[in-house]
PDB file of N, CA and C in Angstrom:
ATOM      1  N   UNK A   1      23.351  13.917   6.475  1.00  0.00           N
ATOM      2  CA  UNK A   1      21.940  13.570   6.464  1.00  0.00           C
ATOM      3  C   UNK A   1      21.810  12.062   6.241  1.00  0.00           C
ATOM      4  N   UNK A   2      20.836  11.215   7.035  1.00  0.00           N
ATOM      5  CA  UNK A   2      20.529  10.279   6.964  1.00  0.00           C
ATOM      6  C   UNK A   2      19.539   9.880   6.142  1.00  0.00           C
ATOM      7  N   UNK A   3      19.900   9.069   4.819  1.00  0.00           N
ATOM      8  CA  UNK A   3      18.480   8.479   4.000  1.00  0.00           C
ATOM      9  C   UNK A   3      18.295   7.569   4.120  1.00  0.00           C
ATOM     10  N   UNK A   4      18.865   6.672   5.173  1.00  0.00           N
ATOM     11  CA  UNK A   4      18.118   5.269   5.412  1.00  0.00           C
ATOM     12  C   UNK A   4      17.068   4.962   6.628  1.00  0.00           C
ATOM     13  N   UNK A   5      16.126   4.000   5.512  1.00  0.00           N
ATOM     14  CA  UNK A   5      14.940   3.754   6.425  1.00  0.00           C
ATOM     15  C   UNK A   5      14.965   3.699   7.476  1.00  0.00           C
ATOM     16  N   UNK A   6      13.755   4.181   8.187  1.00  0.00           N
ATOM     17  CA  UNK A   6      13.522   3.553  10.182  1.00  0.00           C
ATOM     18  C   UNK A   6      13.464   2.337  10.016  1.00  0.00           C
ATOM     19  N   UNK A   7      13.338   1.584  11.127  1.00  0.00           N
ATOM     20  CA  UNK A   7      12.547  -0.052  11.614  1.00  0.00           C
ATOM     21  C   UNK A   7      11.492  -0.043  11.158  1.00  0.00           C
ATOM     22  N   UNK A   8      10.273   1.187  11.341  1.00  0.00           N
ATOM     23  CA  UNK A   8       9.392   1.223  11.198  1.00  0.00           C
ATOM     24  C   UNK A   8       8.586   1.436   9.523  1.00  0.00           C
ATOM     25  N   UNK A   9       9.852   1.890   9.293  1.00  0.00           N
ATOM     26  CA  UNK A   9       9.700   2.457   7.655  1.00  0.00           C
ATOM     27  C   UNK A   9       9.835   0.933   7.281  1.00  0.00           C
ATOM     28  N   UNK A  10      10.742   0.471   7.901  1.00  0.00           N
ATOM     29  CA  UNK A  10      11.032  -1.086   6.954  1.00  0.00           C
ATOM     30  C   UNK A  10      10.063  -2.212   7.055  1.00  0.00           C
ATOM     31  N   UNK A  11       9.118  -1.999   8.197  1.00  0.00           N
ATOM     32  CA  UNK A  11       8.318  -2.756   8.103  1.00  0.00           C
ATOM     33  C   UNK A  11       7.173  -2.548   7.629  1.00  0.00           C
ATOM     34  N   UNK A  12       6.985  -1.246   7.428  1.00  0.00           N
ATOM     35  CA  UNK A  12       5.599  -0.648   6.428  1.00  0.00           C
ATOM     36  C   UNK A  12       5.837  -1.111   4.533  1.00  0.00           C
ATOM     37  N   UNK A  13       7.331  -1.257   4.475  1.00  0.00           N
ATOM     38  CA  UNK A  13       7.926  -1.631   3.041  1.00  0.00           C
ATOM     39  C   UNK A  13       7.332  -3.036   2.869  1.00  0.00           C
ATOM     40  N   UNK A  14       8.102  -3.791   3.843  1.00  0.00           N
ATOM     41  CA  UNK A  14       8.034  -5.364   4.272  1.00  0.00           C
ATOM     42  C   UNK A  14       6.328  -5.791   4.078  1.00  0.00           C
ATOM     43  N   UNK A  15       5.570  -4.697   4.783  1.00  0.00           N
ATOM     44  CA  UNK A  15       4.277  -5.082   4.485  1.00  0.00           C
ATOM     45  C   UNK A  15       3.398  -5.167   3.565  1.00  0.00           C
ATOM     46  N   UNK A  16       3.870  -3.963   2.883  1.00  0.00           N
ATOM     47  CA  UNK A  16       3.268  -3.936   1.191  1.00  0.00           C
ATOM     48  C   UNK A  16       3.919  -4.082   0.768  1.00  0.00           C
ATOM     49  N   UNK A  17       4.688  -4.898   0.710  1.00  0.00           N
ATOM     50  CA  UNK A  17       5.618  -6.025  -0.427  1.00  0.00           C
ATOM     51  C   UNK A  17       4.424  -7.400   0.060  1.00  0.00           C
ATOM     52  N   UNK A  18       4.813  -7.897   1.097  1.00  0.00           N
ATOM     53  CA  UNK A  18       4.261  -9.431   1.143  1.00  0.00           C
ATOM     54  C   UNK A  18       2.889  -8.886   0.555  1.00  0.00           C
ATOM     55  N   UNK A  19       2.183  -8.207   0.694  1.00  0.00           N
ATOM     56  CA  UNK A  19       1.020  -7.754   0.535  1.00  0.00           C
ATOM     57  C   UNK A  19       0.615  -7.759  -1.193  1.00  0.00           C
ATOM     58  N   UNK A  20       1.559  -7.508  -1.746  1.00  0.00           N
ATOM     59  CA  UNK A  20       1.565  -6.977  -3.325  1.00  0.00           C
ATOM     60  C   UNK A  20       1.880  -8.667  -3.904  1.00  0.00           C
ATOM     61  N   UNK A  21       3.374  -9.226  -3.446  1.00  0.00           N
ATOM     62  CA  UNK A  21       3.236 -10.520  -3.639  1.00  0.00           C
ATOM     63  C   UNK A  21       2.400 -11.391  -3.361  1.00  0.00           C
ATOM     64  N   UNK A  22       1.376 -11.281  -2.573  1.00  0.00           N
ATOM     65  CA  UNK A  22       0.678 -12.514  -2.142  1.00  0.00           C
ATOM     66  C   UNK A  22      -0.933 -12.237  -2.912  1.00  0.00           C
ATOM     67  N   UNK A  23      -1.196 -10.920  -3.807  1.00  0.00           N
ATOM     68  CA  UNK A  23      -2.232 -10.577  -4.197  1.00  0.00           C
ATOM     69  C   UNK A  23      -2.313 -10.535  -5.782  1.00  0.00           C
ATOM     70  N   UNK A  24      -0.935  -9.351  -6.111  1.00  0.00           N
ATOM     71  CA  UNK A  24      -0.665  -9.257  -7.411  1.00  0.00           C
ATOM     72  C   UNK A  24      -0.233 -10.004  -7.990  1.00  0.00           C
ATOM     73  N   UNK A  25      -0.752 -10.522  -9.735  1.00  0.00           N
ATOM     74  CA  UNK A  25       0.223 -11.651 -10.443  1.00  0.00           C
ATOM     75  C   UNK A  25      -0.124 -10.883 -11.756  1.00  0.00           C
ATOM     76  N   UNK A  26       0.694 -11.180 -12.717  1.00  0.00           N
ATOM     77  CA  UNK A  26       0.872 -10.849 -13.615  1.00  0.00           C
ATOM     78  C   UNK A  26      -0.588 -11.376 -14.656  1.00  0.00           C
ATOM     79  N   UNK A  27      -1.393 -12.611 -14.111  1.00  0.00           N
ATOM     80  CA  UNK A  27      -2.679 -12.784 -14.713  1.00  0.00           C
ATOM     81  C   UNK A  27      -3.896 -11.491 -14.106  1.00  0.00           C
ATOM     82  N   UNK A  28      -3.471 -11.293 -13.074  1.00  0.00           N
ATOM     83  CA  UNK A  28      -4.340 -10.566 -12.507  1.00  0.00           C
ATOM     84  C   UNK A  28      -4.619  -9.055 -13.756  1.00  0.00           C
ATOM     85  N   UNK A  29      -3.529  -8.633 -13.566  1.00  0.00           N
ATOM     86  CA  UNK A  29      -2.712  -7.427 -14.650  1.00  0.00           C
ATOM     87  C   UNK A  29      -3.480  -7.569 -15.973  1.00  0.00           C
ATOM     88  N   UNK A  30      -3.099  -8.822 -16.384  1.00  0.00           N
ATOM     89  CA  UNK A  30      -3.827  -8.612 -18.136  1.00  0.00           C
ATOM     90  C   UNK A  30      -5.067  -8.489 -18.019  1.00  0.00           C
ATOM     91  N   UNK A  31      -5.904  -9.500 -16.795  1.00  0.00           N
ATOM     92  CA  UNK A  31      -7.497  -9.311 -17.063  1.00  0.00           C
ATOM     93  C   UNK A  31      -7.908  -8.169 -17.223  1.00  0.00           C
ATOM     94  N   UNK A  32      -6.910  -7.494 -15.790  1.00  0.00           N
ATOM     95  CA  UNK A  32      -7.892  -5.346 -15.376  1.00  0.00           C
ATOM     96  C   UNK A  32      -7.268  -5.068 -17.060  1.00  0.00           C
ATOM     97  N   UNK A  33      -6.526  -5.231 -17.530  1.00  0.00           N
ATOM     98  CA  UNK A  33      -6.125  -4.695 -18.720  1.00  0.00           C
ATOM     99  C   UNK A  33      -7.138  -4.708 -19.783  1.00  0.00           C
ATOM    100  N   UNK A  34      -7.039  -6.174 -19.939  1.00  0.00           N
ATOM    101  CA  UNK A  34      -8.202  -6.805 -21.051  1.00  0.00           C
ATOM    102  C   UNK A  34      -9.684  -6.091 -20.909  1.00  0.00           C
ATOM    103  N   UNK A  35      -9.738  -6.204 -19.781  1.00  0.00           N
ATOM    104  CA  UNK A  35     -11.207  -6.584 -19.368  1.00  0.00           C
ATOM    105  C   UNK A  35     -11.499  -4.286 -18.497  1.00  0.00           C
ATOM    106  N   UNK A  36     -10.509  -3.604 -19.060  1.00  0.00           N
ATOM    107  CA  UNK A  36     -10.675  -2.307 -18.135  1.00  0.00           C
ATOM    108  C   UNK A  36     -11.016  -2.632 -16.894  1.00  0.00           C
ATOM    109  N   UNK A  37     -10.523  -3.490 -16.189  1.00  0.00           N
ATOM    110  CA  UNK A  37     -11.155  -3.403 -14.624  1.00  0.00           C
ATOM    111  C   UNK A  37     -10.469  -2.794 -13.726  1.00  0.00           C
ATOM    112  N   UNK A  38     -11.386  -2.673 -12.676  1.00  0.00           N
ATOM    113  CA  UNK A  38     -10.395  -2.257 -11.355  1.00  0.00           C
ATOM    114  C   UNK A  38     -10.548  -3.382 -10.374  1.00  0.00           C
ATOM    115  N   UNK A  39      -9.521  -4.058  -9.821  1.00  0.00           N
ATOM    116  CA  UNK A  39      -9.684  -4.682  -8.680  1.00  0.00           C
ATOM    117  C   UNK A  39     -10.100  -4.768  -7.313  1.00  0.00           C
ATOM    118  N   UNK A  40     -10.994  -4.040  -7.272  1.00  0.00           N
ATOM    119  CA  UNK A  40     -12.188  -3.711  -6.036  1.00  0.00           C
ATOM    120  C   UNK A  40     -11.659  -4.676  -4.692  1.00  0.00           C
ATOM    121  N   UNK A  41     -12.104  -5.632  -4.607  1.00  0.00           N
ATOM    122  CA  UNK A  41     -12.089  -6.159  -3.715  1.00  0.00           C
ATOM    123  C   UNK A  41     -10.261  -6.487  -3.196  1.00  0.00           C
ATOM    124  N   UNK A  42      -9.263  -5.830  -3.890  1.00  0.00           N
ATOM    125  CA  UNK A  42      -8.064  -5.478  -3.415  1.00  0.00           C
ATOM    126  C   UNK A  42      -7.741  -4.606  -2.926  1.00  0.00           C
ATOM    127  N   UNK A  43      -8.715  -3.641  -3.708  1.00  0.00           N
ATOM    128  CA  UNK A  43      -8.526  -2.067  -3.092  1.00  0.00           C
ATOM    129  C   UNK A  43      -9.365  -2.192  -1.254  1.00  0.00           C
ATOM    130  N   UNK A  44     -10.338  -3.147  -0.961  1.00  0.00           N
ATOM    131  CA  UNK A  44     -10.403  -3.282  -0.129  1.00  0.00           C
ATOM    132  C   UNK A  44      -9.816  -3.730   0.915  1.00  0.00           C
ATOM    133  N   UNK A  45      -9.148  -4.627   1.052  1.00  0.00           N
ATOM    134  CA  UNK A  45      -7.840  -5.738   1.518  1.00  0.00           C
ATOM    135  C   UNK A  45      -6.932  -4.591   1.971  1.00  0.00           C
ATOM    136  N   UNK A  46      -6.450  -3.906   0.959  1.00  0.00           N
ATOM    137  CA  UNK A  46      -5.508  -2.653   1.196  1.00  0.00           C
ATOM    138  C   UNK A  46      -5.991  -1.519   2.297  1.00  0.00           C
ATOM    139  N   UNK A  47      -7.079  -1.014   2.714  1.00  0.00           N
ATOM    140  CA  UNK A  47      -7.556  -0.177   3.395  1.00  0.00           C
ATOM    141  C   UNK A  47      -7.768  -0.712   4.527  1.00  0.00           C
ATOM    142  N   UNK A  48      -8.135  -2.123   4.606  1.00  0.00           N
ATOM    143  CA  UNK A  48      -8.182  -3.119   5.748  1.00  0.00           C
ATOM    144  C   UNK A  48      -6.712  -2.697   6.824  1.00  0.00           C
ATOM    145  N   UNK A  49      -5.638  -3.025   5.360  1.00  0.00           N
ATOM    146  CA  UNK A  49      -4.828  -3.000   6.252  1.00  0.00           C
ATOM    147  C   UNK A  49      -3.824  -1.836   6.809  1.00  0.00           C
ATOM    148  N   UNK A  50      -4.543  -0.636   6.118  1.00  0.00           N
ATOM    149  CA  UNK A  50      -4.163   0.656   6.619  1.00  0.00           C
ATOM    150  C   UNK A  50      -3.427   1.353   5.340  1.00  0.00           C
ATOM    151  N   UNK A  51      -3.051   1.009   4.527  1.00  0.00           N
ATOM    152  CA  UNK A  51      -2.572   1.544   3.363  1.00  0.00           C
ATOM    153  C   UNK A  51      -3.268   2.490   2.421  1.00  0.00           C
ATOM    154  N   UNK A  52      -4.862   2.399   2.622  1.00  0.00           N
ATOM    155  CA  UNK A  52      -4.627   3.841   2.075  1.00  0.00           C
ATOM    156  C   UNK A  52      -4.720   4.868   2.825  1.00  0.00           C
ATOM    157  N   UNK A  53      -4.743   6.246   2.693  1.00  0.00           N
ATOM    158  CA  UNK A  53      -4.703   7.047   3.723  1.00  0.00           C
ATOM    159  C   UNK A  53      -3.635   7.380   4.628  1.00  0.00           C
ATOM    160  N   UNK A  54      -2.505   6.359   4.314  1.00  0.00           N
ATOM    161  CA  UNK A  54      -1.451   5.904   5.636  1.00  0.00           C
ATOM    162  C   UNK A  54      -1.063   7.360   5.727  1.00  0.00           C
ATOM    163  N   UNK A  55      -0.865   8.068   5.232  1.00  0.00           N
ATOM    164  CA  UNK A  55      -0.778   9.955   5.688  1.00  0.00           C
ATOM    165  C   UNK A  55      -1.978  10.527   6.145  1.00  0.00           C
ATOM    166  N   UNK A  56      -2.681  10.143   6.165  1.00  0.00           N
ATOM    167  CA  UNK A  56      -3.930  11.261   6.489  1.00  0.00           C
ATOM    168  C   UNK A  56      -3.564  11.112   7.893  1.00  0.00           C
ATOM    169  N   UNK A  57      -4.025  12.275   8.756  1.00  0.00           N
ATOM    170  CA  UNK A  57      -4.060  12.465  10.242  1.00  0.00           C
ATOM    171  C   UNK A  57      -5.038  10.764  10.605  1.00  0.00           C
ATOM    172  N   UNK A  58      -4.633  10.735  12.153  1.00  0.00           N
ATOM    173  CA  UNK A  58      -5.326  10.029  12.943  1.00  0.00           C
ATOM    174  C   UNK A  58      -6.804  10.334  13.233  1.00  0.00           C
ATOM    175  N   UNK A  59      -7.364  11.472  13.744  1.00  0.00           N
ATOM    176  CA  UNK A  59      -8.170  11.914  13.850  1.00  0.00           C
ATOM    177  C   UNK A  59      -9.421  11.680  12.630  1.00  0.00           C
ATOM    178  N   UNK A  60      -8.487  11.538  11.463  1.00  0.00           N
ATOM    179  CA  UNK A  60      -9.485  11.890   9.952  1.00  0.00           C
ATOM    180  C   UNK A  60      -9.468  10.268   9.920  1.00  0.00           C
ATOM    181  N   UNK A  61      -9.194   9.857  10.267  1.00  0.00           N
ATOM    182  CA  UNK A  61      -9.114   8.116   9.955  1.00  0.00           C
ATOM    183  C   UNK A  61      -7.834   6.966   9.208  1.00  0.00           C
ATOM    184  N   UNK A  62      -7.175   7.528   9.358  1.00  0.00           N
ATOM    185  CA  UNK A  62      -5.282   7.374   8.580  1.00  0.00           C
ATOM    186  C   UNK A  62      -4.978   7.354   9.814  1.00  0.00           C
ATOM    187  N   UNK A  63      -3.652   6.908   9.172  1.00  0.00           N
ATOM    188  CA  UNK A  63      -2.195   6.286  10.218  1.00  0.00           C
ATOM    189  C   UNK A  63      -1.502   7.118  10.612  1.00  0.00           C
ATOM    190  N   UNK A  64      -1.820   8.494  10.396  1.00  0.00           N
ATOM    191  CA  UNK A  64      -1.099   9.560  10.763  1.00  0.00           C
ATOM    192  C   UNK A  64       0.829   9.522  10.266  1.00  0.00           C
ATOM    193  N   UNK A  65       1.161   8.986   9.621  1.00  0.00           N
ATOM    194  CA  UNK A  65       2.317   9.141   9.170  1.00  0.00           C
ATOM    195  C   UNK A  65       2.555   9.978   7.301  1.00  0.00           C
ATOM    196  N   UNK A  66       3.822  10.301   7.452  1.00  0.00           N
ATOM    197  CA  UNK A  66       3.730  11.331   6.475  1.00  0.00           C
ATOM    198  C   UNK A  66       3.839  10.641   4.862  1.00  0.00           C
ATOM    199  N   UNK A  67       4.500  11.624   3.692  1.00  0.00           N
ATOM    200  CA  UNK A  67       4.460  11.487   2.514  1.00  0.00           C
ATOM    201  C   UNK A  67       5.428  10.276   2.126  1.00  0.00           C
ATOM    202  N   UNK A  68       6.612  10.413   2.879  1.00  0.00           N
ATOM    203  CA  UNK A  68       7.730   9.344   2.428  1.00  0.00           C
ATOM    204  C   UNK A  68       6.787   7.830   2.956  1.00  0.00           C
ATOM    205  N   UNK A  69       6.055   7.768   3.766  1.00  0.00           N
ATOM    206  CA  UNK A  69       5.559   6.306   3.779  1.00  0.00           C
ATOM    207  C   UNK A  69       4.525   6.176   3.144  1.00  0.00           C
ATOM    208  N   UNK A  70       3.948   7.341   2.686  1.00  0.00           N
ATOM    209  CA  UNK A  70       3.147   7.111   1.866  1.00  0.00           C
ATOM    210  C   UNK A  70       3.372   6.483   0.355  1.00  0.00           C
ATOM    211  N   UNK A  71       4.528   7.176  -0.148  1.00  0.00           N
ATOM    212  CA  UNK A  71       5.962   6.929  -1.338  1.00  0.00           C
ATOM    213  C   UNK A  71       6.010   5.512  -1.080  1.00  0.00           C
ATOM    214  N   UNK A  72       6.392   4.454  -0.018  1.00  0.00           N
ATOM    215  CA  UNK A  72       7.080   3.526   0.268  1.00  0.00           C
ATOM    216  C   UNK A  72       5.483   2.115  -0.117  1.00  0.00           C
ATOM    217  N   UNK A  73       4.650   3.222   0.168  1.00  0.00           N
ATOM    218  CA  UNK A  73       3.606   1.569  -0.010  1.00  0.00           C
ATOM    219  C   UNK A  73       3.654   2.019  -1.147  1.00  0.00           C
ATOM    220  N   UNK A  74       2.938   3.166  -2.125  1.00  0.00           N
ATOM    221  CA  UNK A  74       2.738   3.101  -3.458  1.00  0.00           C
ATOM    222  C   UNK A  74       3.937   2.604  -4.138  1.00  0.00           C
TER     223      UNK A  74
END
């Protein structure tokens, strides 16, 4: 059995990585902490770019791909 990623798997990784680095910082973290927040306007950014949902069917509005890429952005 094969457990290594597709191309495609690797670039869904690749994407929410640059994605997480270029958004998340460790100041960000203490404020939602401090301050109970949620970062709204990230959670938007993220749906922009197809990440949430990335399992839900096509039809329903998702990327139609399954649980393991779903695993791979969270």
């Amino acid at each position: 059995m094969n457990f290594e990623l597709t191309d495609e798997q690797k670039d869904i990784r690749n994407a929410a990585r640059a994605f997480c680095d270029g958004h998340f910082t460790k100041e960000l973290a203490l404020h939602c902490d401090r301050e109970e927040a949620f970062p709204t306007e990230l959670h938007g950014k993220a749906a922009d770019l197809g990440f949430l949902g990335i399992h839900f069917p096509e039809e329903y509005g998702g990327q139609g791909y399954g649980f393991l890429e779903n695993a791979i952005v969270a």
